[in-house]
Protein backbone atom coordinates (compact mmCIF):
# COMPACT_ATOMS: atom_id res chain seq x y z
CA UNK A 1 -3.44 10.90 -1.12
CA UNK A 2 -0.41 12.14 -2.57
CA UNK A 3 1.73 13.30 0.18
CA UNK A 4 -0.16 11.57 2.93
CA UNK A 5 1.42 9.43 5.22
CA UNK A 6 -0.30 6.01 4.88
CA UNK A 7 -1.66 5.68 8.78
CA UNK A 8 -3.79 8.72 7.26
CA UNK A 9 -5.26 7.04 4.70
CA UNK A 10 -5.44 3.24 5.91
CA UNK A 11 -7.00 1.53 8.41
CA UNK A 12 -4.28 0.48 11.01
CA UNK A 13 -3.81 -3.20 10.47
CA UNK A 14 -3.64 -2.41 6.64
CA UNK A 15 -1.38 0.44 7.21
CA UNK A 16 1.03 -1.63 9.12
CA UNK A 17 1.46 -4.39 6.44
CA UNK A 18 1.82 -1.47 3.91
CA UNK A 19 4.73 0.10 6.06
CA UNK A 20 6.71 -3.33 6.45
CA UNK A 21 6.15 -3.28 1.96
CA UNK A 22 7.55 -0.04 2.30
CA UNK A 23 10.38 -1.15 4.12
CA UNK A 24 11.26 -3.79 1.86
CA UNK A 25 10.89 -1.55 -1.11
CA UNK A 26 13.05 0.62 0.24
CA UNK A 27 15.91 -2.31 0.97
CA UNK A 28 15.36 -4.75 -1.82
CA UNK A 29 15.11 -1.94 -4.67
CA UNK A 30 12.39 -4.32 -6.22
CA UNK A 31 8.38 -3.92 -6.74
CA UNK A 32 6.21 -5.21 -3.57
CA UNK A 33 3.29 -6.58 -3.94
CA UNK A 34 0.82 -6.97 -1.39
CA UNK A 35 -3.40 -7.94 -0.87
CA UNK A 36 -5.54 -6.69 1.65
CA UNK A 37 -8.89 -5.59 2.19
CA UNK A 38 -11.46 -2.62 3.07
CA UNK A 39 -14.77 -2.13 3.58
CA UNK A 40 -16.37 0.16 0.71
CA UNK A 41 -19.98 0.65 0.96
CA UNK A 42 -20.40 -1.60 3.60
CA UNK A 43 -19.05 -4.61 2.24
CA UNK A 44 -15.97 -5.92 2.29
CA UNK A 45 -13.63 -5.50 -0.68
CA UNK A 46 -10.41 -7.07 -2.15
CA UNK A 47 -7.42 -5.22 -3.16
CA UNK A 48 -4.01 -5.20 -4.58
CA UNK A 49 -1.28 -2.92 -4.24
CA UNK A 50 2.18 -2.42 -5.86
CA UNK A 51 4.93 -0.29 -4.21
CA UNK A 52 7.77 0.91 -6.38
CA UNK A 53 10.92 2.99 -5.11
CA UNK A 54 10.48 6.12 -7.37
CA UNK A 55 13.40 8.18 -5.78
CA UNK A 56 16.03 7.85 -3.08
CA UNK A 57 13.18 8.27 -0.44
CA UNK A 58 9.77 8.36 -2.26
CA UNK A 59 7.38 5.41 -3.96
CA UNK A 60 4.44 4.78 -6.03
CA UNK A 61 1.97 2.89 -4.96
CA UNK A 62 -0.56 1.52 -7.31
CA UNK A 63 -3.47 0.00 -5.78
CA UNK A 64 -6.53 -2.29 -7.80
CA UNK A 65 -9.83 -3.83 -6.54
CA UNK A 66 -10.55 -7.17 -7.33
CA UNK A 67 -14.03 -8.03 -8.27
C-alpha cells in the first residue's frame, strides 16, 4: 500500500472521507482520526484509522480493526 494512492486501495465512499482527513492533516498539522468500515470475508468490519503529516507532503496512516 505504500505508495498507493488511496482511491486504489479503498472503496470510494471510504476513500473520499479518507481524502477530506488528508486534507485536514495536511492544514491543521495535527493527527486525524477517523472510523469506517469494509467488508472482509463477507462481513462487515469496523475500523480505525490515524493520519499523521510525516513530511512536507507525505503521511502515515495507521489503520486498526475493531472486534
Amino acid at each position: 500500500m505504500i505508495g498507493k494512492p488511496i482511491q486504489e486501495i479503498l472503496p470510494a465512499n471510504v476513500a473520499t472521507e479518507a481524502s477530506q482527513c488528508l486534507q485536514q492533516a495536511f492544514s491543521t498539522q495535527e493527527v486525524q482520526i477517523f472510523e469506517y468500515q469494509m467488508p472482509l470475508n463477507q462481513k462487515v468490519h469496523d475500523y480505525e484509522a490515524r493520519i499523521v503529516v510525516s513530511v512536507e507532503d507525505e503521511v502515515i496512516a495507521l489503520c486498526e480493526r475493531h472486534y
